[in-house]
C-alpha atoms as a PDB file:
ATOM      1  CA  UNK A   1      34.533 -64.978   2.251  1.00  0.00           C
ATOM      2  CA  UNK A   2      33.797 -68.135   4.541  1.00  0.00           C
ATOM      3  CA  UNK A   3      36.689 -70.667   3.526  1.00  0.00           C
ATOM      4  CA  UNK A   4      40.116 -70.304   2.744  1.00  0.00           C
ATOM      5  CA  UNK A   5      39.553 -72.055  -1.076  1.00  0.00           C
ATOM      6  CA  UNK A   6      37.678 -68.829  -1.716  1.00  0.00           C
ATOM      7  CA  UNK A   7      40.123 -66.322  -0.694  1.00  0.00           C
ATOM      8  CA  UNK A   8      42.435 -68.648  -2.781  1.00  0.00           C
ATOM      9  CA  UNK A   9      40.707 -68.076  -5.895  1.00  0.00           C
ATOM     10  CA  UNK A  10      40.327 -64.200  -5.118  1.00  0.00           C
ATOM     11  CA  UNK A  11      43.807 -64.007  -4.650  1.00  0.00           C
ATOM     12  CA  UNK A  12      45.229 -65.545  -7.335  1.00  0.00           C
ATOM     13  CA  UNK A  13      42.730 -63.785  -9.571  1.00  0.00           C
ATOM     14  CA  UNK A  14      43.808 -60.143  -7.952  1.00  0.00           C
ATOM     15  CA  UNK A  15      46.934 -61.084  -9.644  1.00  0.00           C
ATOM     16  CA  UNK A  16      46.157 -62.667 -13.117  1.00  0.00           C
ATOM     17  CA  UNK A  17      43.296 -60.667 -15.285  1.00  0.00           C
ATOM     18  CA  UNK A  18      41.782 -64.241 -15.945  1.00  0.00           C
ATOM     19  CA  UNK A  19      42.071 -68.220 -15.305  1.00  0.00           C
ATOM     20  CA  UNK A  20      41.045 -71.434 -16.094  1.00  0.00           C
ATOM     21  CA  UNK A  21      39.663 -73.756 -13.595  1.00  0.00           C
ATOM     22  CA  UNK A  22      42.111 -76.327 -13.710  1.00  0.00           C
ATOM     23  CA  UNK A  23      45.207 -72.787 -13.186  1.00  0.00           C
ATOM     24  CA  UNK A  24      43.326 -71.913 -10.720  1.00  0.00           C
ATOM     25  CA  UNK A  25      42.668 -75.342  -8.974  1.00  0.00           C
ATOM     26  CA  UNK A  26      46.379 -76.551  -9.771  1.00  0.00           C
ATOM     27  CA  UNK A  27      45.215 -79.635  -8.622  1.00  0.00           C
ATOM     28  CA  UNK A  28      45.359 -78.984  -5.374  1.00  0.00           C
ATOM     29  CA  UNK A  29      42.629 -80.933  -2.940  1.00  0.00           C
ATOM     30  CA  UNK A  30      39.241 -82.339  -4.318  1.00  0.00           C
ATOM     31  CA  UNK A  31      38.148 -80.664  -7.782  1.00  0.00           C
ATOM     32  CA  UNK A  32      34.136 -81.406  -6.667  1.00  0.00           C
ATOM     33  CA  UNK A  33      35.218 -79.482  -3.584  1.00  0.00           C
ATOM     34  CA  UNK A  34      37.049 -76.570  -5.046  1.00  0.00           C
ATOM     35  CA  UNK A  35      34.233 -76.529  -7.833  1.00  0.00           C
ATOM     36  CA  UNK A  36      31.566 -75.838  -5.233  1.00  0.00           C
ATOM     37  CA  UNK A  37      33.394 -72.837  -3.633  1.00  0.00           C
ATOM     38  CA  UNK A  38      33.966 -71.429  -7.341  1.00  0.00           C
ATOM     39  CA  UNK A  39      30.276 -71.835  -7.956  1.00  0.00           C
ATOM     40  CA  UNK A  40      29.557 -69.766  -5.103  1.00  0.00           C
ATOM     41  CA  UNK A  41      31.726 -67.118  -5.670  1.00  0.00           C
ATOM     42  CA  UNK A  42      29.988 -66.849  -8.815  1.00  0.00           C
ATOM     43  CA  UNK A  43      27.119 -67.048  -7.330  1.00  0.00           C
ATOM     44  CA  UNK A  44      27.236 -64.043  -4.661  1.00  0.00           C
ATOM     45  CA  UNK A  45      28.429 -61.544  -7.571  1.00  0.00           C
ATOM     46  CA  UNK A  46      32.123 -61.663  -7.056  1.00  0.00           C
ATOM     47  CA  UNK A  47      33.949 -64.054  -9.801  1.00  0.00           C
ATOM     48  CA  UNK A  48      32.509 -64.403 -13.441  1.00  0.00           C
ATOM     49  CA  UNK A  49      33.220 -67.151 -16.528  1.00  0.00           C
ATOM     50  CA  UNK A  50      33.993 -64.943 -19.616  1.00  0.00           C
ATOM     51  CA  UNK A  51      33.638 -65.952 -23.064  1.00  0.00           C
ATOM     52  CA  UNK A  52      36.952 -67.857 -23.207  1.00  0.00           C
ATOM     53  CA  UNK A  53      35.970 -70.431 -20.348  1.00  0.00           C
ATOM     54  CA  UNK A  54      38.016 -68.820 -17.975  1.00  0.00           C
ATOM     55  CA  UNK A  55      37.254 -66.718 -14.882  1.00  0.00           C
ATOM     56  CA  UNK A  56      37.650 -63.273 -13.890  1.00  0.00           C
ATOM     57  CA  UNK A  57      36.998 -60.896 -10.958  1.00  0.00           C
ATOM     58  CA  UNK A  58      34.006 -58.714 -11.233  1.00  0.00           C
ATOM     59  CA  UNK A  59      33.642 -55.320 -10.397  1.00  0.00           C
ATOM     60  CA  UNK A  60      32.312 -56.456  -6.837  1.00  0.00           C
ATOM     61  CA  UNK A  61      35.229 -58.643  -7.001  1.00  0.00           C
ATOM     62  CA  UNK A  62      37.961 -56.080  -7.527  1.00  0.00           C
ATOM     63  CA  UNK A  63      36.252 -53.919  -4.959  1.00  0.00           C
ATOM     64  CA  UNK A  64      36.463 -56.290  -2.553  1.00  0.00           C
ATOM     65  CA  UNK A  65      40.477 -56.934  -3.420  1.00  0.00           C
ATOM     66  CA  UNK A  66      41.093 -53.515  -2.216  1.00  0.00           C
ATOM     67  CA  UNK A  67      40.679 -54.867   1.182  1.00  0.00           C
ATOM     68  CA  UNK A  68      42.671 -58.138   1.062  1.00  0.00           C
ATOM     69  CA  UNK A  69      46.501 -58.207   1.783  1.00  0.00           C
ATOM     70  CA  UNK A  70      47.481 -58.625  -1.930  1.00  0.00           C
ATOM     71  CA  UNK A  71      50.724 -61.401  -0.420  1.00  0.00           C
ATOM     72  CA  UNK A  72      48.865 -63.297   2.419  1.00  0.00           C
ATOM     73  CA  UNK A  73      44.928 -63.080   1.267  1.00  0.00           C
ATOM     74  CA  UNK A  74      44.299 -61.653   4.637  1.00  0.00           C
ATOM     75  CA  UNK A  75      41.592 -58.967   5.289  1.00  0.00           C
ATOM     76  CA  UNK A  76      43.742 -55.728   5.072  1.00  0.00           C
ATOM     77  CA  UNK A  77      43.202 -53.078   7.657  1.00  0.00           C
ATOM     78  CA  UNK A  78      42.782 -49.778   6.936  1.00  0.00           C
ATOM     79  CA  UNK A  79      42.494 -46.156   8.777  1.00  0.00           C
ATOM     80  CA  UNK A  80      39.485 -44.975  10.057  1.00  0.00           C
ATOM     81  CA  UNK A  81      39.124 -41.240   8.102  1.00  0.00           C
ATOM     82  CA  UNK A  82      36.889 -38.642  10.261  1.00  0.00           C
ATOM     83  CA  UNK A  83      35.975 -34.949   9.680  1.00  0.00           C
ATOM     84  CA  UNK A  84      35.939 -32.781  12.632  1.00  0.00           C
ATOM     85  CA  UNK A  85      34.375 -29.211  12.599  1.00  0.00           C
ATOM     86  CA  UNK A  86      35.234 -26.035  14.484  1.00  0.00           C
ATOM     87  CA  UNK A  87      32.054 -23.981  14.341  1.00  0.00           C
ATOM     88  CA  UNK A  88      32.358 -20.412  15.319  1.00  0.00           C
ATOM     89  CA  UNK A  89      29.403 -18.087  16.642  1.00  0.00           C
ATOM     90  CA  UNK A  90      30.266 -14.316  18.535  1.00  0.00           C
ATOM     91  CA  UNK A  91      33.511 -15.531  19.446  1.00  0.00           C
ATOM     92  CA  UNK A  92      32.437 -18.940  20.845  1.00  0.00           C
ATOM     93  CA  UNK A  93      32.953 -22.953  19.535  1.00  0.00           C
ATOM     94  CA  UNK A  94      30.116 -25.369  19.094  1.00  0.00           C
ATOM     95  CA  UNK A  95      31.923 -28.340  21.434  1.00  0.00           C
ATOM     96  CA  UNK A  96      30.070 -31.525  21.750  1.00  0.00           C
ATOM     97  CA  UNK A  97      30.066 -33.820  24.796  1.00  0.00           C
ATOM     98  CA  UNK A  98      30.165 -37.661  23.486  1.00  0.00           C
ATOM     99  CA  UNK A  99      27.599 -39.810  25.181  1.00  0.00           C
ATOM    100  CA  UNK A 100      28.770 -42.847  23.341  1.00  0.00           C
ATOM    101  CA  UNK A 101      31.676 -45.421  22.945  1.00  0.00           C
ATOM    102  CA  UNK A 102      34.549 -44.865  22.415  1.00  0.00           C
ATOM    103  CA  UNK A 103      35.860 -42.245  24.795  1.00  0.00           C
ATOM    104  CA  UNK A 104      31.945 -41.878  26.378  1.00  0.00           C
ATOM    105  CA  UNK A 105      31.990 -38.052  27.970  1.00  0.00           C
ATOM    106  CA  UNK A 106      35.246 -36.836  26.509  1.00  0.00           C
ATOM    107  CA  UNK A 107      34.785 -33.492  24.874  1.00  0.00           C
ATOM    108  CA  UNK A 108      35.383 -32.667  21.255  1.00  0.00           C
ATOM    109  CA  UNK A 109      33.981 -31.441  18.215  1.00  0.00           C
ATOM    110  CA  UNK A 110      30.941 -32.243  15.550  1.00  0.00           C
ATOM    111  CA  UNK A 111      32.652 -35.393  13.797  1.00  0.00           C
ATOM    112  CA  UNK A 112      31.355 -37.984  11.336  1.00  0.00           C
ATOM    113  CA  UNK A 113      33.159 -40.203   9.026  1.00  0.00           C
ATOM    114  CA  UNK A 114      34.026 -39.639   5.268  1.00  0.00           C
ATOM    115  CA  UNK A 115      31.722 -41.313   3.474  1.00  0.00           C
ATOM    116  CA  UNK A 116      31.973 -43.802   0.215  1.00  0.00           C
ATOM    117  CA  UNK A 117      31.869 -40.898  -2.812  1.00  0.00           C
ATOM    118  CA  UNK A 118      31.269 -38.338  -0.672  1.00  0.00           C
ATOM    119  CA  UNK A 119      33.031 -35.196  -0.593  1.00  0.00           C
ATOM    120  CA  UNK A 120      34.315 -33.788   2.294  1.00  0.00           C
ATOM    121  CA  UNK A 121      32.486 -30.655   2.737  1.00  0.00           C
ATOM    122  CA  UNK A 122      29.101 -32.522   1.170  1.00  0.00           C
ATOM    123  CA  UNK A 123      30.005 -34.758   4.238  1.00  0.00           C
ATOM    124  CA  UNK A 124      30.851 -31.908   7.074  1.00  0.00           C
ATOM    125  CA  UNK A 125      27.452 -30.305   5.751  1.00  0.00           C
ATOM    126  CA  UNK A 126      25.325 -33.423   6.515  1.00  0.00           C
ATOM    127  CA  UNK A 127      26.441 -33.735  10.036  1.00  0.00           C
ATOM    128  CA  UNK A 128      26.350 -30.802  11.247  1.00  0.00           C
ATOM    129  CA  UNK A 129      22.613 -30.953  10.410  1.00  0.00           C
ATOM    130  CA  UNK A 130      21.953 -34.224  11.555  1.00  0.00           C
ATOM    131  CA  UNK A 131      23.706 -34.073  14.704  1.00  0.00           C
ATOM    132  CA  UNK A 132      23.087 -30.291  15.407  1.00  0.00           C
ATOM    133  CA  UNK A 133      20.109 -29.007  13.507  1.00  0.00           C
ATOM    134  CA  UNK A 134      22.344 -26.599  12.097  1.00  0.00           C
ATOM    135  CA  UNK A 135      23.410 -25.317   8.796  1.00  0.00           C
ATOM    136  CA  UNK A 136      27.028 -24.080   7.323  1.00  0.00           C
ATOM    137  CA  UNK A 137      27.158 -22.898   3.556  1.00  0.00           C
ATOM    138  CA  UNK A 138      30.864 -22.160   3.550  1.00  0.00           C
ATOM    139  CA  UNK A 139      33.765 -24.217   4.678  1.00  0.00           C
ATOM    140  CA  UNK A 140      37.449 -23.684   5.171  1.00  0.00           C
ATOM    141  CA  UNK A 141      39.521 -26.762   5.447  1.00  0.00           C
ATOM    142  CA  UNK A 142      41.972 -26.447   7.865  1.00  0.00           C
ATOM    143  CA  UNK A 143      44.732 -29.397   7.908  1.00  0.00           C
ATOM    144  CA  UNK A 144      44.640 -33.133   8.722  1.00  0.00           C
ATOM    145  CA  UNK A 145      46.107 -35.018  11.562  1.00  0.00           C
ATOM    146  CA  UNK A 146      47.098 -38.466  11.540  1.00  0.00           C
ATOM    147  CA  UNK A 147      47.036 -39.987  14.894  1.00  0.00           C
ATOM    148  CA  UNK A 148      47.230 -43.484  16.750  1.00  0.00           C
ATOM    149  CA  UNK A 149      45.987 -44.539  19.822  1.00  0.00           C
ATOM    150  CA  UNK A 150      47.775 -47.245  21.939  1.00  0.00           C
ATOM    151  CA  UNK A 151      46.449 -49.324  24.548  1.00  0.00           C
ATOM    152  CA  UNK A 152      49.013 -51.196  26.855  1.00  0.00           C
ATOM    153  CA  UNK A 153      51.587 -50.699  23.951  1.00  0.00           C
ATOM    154  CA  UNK A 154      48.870 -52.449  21.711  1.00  0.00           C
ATOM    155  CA  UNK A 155      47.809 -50.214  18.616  1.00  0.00           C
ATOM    156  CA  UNK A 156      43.597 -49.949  19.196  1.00  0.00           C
ATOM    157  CA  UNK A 157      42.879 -46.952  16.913  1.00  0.00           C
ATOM    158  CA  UNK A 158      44.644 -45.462  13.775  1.00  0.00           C
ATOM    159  CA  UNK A 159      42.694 -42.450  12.642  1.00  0.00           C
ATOM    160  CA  UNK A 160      42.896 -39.533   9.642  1.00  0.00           C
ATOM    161  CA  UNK A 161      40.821 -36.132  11.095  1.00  0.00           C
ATOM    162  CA  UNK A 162      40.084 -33.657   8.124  1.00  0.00           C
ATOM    163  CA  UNK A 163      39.657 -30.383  10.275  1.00  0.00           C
ATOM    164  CA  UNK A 164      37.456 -28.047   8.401  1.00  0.00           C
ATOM    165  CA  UNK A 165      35.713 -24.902   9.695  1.00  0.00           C
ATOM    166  CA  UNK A 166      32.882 -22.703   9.247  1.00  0.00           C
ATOM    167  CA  UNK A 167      31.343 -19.237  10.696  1.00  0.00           C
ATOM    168  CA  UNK A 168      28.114 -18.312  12.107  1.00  0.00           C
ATOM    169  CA  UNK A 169      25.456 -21.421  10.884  1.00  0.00           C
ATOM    170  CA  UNK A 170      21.856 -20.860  10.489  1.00  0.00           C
ATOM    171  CA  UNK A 171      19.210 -22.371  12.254  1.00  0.00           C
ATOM    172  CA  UNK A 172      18.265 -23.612  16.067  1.00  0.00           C
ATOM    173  CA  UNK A 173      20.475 -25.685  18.260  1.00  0.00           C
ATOM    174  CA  UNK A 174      19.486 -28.978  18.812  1.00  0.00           C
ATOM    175  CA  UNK A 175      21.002 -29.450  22.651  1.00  0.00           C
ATOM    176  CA  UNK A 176      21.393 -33.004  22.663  1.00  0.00           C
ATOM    177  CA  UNK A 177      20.883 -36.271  21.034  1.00  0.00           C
ATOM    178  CA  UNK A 178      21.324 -39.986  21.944  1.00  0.00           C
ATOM    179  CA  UNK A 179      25.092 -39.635  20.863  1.00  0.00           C
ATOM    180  CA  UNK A 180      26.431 -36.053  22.229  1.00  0.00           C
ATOM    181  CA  UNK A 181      25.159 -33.022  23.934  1.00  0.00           C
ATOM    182  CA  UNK A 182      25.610 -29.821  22.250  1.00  0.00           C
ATOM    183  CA  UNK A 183      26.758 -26.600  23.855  1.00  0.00           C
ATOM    184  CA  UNK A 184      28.717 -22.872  22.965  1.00  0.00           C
ATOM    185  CA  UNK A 185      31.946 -22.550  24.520  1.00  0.00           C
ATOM    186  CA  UNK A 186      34.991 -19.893  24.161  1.00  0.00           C
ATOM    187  CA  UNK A 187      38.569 -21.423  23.519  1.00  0.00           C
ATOM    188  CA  UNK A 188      39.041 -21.016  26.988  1.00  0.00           C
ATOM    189  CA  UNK A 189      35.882 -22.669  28.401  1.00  0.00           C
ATOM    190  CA  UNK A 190      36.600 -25.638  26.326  1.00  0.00           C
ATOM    191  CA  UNK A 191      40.112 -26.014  26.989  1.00  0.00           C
ATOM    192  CA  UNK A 192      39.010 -26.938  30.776  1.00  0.00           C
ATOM    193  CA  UNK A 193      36.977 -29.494  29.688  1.00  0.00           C
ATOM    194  CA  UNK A 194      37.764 -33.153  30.137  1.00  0.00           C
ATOM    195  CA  UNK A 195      39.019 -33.733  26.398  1.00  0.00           C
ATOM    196  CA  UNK A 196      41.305 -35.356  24.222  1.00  0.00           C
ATOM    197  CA  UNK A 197      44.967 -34.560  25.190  1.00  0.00           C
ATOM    198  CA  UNK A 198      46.129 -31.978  22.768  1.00  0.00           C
ATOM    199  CA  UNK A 199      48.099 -34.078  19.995  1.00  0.00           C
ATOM    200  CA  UNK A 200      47.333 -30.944  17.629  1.00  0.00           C
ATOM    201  CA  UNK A 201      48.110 -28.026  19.552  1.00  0.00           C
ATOM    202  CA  UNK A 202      44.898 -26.454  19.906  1.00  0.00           C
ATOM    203  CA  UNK A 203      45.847 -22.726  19.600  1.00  0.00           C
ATOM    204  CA  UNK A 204      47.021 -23.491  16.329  1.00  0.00           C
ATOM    205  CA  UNK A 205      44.187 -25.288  15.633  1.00  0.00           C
ATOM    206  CA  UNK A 206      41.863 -22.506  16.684  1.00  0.00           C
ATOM    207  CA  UNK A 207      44.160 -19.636  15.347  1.00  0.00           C
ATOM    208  CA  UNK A 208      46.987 -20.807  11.880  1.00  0.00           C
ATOM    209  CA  UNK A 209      45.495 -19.492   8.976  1.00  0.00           C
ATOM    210  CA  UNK A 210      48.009 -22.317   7.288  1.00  0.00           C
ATOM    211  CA  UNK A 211      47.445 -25.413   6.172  1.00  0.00           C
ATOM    212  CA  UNK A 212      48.699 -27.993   8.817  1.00  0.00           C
ATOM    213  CA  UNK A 213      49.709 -32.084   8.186  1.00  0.00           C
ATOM    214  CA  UNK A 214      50.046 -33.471  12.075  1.00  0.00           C
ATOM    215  CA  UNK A 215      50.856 -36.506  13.623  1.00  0.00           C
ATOM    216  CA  UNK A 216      49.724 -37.188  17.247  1.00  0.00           C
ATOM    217  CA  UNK A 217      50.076 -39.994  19.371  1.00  0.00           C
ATOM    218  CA  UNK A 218      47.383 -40.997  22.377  1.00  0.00           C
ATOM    219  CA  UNK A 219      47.857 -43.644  25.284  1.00  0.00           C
ATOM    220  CA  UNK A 220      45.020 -45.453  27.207  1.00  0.00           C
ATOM    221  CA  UNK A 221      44.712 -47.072  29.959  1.00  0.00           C
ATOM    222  CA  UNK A 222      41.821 -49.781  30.155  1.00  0.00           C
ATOM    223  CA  UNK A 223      39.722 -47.321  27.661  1.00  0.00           C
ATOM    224  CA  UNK A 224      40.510 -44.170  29.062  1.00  0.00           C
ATOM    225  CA  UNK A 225      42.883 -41.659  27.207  1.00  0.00           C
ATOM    226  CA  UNK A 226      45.664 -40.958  30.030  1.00  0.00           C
ATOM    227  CA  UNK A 227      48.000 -39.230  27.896  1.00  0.00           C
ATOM    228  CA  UNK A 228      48.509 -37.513  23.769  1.00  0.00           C
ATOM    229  CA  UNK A 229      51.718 -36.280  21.781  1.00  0.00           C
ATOM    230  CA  UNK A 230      52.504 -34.216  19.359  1.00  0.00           C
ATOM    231  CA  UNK A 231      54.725 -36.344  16.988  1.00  0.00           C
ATOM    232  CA  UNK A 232      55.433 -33.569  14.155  1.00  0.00           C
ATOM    233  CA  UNK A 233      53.990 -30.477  12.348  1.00  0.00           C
ATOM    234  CA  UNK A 234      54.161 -29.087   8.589  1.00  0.00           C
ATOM    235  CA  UNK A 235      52.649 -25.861   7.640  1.00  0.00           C
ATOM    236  CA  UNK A 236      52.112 -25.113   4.216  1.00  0.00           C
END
């Protein structure tokens, strides 16, 4: 929305079902002025005039509430929510150098991000074949970890990493791509790797047959992760 009359209307339509234009102008400013910004919400799909003369939020509309702070009208921020795979083959994991920003040649796992109606394994699926060529039929998920990343006490990153796993995937390894380079590792191998500080512990990662919930912690220091904690563990 470009103007603060707009995310006025929204607003006070996220909480009424429906309003006039005068409730909703409450005579406050122009009503030319705030008739213009309620034509154009109408216009770009968000606001409609029902039968009654009054005007309610469309489905676009209500959509688009989701992300607005429901007290302020502010744009809401949310978690980013990633999948990470561990791939296993004889004994060894498919780890994945990043060649992008953020953390540019830190070493990890096959990741994406949950998509909009996707499920998660439909999603874990999809990347692994895009990014490696390779394909998975089964997956196990393993736990979730919730962890934030602080730069210079300032909160940069706030992320939700669905760990699921799979066994011996068909196909050819693709090496490398513009984003990562691909390579077979053992636990060990990869544990000497410049990597993420361990905020999930990573033999229990590699080796708890239960269910996990974590919360980490990571510290940067202009961009580069200097340091990670483990804030807590449940097993289920």
């Amino acid at each position: 929305m470009e103007h603060d009359i707009q995310r006025s209307i929204i607003l006070k339509l996220i909480h009424n079902p429906s309003l006039s234009f005068n409730e909703l102008w409450d005579k406050q400013g122009e009503s030319n002025k705030f008739a213009y910004h309620v034509n154009k919400l109408e216009a770009v799909g968000l606001i409609v005039k029902i039968d009654d003369g009054k005007y309610r939020l469309t489905d676009e509309g209500r959509k688009l509430s989701a992300f607005i702070e429901g007290d302020t009208g502010g744009q809401a921020a949310f978690p980013t929510l990633t999948i990470f795979q561990l791939v296993w083959h004889d004994g060894k994991l498919l780890c994945q150098k990043r060649l992008k920003e953020p953390f540019y040649g830190t070493w990890g796992f096959v990741s994406g991000k949950q998509n909009f109606g996707w499920n998660i394994i439909e999603c874990a699926k999809r990347d692994l074949k895009e990014e490696t060529d390779l394909e998975a039929d089964v997956y196990t998920i393993k736990g979730i970890e919730q962890v934030k990343t602080f730069d210079n006490g300032k909160l940069l990153f706030h992320h939700f990493l669905i760990a699921v796993e799979t066994h011996d995937p068909k196909g050819t390894l693709k090496a490398k791509t513009h984003k990562a380079e691909h390579v077979w590792l053992t636990p060990g191998e990869y544990k000497a790797k410049p990597k993420f500080p361990e905020t999930w512990p990573l033999d229990d990662l590699f080796y708890n047959k239960k269910f996990q919930i974590v919360e980490g912690e990571r510290t940067l220091d202009n961009g580069k992760v200097i340091s990670g904690k483990l804030v807590s563990k449940t097993e289920f």
